[in-house]
N, C-alpha and C. Protein backbone atom coordinates (compact mmCIF):
# COMPACT_ATOMS: atom_id res chain seq x y z
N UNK A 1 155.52 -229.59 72.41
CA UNK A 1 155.06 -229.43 73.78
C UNK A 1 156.12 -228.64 74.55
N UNK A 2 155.53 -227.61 75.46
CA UNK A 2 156.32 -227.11 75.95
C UNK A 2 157.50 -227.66 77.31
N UNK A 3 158.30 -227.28 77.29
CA UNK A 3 159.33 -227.94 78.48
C UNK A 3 158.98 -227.07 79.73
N UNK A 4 158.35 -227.37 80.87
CA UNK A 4 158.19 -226.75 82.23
C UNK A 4 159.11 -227.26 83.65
N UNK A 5 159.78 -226.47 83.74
CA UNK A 5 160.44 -226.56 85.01
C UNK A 5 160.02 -226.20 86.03
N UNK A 6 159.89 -227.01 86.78
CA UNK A 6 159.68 -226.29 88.52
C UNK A 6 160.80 -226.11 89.13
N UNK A 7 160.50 -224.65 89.53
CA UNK A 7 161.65 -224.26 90.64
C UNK A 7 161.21 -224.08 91.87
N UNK A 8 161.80 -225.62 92.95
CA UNK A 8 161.52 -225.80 93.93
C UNK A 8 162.73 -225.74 94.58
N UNK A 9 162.90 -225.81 96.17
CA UNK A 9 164.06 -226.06 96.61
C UNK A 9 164.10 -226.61 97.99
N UNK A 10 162.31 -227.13 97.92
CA UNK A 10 161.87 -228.34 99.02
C UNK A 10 161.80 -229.77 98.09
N UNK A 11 162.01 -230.30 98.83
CA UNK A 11 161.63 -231.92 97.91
C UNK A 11 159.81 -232.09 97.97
N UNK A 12 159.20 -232.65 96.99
CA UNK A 12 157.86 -232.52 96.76
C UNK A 12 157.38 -234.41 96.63
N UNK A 13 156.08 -234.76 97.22
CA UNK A 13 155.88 -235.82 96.97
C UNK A 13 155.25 -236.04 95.87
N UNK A 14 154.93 -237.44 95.36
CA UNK A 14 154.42 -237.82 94.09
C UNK A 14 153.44 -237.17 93.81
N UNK A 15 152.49 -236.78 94.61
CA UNK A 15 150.59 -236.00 94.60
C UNK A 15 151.02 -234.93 94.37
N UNK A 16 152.02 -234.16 95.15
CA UNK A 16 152.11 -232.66 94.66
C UNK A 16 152.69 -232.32 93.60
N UNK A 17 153.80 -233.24 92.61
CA UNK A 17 154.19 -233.15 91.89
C UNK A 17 153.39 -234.00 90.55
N UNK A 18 151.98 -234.45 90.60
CA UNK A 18 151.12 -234.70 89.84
C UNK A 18 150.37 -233.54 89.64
N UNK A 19 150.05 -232.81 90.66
CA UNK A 19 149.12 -232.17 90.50
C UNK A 19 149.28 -230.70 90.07
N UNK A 20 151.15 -230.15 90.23
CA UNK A 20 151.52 -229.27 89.95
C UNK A 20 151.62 -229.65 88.32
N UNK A 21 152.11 -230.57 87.68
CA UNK A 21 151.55 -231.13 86.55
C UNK A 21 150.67 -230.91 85.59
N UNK A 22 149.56 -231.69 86.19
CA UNK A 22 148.12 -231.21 86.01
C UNK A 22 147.48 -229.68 85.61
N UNK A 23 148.48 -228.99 86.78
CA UNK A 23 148.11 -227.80 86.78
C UNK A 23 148.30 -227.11 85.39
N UNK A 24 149.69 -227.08 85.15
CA UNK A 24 150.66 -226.68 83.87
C UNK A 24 149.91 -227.21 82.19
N UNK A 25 148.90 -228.07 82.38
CA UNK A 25 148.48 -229.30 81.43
C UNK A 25 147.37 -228.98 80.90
N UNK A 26 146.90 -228.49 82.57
CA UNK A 26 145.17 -227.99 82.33
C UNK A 26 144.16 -229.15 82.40
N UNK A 27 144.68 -230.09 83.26
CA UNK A 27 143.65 -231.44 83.25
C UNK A 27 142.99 -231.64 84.39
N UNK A 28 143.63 -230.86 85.30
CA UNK A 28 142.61 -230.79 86.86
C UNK A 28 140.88 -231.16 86.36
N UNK A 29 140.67 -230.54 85.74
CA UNK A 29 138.84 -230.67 85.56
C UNK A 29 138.75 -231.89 85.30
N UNK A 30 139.37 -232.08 84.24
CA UNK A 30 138.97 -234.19 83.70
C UNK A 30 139.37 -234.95 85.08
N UNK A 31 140.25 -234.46 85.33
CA UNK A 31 141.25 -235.93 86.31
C UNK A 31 139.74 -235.47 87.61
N UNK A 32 139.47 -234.47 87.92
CA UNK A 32 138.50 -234.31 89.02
C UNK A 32 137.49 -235.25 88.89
N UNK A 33 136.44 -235.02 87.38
CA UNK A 33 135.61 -235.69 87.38
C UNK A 33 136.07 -236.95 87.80
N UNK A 34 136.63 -237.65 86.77
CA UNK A 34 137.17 -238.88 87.37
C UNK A 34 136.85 -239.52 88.72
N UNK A 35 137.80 -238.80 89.46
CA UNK A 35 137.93 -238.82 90.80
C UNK A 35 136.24 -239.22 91.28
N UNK A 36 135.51 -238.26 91.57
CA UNK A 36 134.32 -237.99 91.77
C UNK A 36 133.40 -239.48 91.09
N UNK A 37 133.31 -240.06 90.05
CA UNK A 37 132.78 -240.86 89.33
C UNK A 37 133.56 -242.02 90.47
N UNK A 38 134.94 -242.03 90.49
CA UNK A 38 135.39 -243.32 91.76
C UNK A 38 134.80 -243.36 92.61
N UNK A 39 134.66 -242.20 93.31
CA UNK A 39 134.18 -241.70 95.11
C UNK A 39 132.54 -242.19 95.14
N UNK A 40 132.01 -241.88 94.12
CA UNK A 40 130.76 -242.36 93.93
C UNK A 40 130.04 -243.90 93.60
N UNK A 41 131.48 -244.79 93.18
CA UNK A 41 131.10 -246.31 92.65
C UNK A 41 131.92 -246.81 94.24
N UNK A 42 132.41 -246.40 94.93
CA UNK A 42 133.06 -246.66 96.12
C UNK A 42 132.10 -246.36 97.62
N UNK A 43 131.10 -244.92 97.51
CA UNK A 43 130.29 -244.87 98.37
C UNK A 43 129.08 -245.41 98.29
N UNK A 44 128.44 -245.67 96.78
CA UNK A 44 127.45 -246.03 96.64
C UNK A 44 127.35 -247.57 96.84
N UNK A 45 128.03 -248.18 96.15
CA UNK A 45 128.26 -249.93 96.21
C UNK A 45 127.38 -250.30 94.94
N UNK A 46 126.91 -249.17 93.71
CA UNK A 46 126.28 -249.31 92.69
C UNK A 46 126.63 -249.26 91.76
N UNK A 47 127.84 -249.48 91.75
CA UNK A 47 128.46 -249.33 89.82
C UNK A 47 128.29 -250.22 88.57
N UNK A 48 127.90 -251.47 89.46
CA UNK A 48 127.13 -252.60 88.63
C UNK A 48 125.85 -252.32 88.04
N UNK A 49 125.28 -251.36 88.33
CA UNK A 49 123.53 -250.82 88.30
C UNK A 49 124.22 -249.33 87.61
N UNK A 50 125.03 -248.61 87.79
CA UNK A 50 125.10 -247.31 87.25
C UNK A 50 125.18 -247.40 85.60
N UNK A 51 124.77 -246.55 84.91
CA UNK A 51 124.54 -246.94 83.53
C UNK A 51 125.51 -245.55 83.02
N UNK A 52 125.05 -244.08 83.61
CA UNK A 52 125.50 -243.12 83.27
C UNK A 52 126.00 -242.41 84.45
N UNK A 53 126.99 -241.24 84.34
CA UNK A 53 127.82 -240.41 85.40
C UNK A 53 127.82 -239.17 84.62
N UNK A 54 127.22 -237.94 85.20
CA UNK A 54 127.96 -236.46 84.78
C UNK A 54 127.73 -235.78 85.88
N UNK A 55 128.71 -235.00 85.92
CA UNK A 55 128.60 -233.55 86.81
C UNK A 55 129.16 -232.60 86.28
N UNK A 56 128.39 -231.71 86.99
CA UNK A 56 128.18 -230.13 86.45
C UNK A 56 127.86 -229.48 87.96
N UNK A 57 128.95 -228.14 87.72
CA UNK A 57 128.25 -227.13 88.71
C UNK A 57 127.98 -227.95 89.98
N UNK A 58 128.72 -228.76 90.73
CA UNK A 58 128.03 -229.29 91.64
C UNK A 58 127.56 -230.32 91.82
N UNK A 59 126.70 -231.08 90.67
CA UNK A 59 125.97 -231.95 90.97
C UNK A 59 126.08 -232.33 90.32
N UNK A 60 125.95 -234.17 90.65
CA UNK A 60 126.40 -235.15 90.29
C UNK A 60 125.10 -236.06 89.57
N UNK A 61 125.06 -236.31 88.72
CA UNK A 61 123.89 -236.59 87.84
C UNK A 61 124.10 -238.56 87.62
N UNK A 62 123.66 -239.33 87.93
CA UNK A 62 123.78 -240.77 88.25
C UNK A 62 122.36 -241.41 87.35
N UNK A 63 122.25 -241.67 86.41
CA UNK A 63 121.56 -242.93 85.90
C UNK A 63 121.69 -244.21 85.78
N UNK A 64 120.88 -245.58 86.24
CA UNK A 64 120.98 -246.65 87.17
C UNK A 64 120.15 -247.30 86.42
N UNK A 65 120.50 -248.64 86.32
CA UNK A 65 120.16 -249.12 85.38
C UNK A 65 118.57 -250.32 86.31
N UNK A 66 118.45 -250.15 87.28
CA UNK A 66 117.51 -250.65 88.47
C UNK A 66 116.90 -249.65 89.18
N UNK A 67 115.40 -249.67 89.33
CA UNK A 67 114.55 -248.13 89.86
C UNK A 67 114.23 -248.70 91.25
N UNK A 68 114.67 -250.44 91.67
CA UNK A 68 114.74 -250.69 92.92
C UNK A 68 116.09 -249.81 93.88
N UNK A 69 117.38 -250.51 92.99
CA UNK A 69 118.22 -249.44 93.35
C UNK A 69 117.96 -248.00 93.46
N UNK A 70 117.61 -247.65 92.32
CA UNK A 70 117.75 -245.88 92.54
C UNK A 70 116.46 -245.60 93.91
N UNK A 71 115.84 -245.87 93.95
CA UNK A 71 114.60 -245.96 95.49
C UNK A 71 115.33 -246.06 96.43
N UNK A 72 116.11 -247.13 96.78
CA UNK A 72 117.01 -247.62 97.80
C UNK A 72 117.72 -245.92 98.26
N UNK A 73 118.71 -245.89 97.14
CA UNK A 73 119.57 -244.77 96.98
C UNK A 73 119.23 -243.45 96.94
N UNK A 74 118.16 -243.28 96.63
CA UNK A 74 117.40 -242.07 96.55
C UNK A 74 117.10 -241.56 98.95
N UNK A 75 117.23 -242.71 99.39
CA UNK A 75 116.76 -242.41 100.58
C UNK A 75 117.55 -241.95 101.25
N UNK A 76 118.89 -242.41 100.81
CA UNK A 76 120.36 -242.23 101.35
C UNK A 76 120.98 -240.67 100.73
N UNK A 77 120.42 -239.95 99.59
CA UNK A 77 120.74 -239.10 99.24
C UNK A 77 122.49 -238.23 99.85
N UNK A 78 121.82 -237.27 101.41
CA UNK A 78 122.68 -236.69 101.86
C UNK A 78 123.60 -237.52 102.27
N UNK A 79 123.67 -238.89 102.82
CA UNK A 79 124.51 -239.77 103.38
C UNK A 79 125.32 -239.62 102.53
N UNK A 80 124.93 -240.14 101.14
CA UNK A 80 125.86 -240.54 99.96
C UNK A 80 126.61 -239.15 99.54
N UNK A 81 126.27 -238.26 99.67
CA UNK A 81 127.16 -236.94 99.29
C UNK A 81 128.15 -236.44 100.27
N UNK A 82 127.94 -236.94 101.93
CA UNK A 82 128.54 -236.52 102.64
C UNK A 82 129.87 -237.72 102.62
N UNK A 83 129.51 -239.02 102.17
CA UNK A 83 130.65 -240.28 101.83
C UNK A 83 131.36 -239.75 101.19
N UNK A 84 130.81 -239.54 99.29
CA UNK A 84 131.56 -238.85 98.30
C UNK A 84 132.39 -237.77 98.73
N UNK A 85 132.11 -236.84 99.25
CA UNK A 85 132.94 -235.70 99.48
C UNK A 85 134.38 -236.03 100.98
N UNK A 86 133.60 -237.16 101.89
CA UNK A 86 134.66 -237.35 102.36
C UNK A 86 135.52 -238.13 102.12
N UNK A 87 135.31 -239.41 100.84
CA UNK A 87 136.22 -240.03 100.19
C UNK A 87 137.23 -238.87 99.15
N UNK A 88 136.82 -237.70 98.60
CA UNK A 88 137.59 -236.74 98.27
C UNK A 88 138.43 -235.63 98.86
N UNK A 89 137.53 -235.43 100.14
CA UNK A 89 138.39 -234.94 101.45
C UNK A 89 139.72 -235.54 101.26
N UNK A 90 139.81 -237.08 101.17
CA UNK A 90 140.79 -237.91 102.03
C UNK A 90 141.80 -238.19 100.52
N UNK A 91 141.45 -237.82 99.36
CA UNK A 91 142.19 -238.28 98.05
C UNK A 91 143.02 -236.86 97.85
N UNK A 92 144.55 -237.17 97.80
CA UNK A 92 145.59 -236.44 97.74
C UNK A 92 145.80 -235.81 96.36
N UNK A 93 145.13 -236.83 95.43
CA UNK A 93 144.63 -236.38 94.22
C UNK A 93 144.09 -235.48 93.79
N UNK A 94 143.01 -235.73 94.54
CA UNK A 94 141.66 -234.58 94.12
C UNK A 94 142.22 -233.23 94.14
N UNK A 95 141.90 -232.38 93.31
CA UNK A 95 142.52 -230.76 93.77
C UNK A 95 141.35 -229.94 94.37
N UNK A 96 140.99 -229.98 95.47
CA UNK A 96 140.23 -228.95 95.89
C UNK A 96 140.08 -227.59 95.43
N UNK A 97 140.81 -226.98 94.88
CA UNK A 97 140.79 -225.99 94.55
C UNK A 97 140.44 -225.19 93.11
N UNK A 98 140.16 -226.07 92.34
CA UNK A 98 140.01 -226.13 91.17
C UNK A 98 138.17 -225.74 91.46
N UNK A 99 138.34 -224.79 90.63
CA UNK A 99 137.15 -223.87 90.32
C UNK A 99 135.67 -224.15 89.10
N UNK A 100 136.50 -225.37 88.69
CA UNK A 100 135.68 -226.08 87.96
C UNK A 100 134.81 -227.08 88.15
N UNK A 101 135.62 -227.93 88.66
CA UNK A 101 135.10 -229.34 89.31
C UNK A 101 135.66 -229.41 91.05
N UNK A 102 134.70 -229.28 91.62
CA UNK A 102 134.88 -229.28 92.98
C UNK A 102 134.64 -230.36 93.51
N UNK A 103 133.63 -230.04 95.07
CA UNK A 103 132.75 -231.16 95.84
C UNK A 103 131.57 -231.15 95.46
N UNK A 104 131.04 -232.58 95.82
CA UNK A 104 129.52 -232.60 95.23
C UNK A 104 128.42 -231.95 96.21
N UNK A 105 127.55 -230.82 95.45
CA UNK A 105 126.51 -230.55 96.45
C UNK A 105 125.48 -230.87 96.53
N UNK A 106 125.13 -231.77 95.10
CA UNK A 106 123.92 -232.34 94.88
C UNK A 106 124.14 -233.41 94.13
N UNK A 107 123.12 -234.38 94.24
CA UNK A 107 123.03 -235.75 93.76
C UNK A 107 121.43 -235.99 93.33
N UNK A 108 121.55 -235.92 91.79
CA UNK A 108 120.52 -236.28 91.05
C UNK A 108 120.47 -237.88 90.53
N UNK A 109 119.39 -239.37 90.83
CA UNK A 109 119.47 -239.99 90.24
C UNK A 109 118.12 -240.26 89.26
N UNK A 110 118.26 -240.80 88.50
CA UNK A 110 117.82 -240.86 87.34
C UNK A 110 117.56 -242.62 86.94
């Protein structure tokens, strides 16, 4: 494995120095999803009922193991994407910038 040095000559906090990390690693995309799969068992209040999680391109693909739930949730749609994205707004983690795995623009449940 290669040895990477950063040459800084500000002091950096723990998030920026994870994520400059990350960067060097190439794991931004995984660690994103991640992220996104949290933001979503945190806005929804459904992770007990969620069966499956993927995203792609945007959208966040949710299969639920209750079609009372997914009805419920299905009504809340934009609510729930505008939660998700501002629970990632607010995560120091998340890399916004990453061209792969971003914010969610759509929410498919299933």
């Amino acid at each position: 494995m290669a040895e990477y040095r950063i040459q800084r000559k500000e002091a950096l906090s723990i998030a920026q120095a994870v994520k400059l990390w990350m960067k060097s690693e190439y794991l931004g995309a995984t660690f994103n999803t991640r992220r996104i799969f949290n933001a979503w068992d945190a806005a929804s209040g459904a992770s007990g009922y969620t069966l499956k999680r993927y995203f792609r391109d945007g959208t966040l693909h949710i299969t639920l193991s209750s079609s009372v739930v997914r009805n419920q949730l299905s009504f809340q749609k934009d609510a729930l994407i505008e939660k998700i994205n501002r629970i990632l707004e607010q995560d120091e983690l998340f890399d916004k910038e990453n061209e792969n795995v971003s914010l969610v623009r759509e929410l498919k449940l299933k």
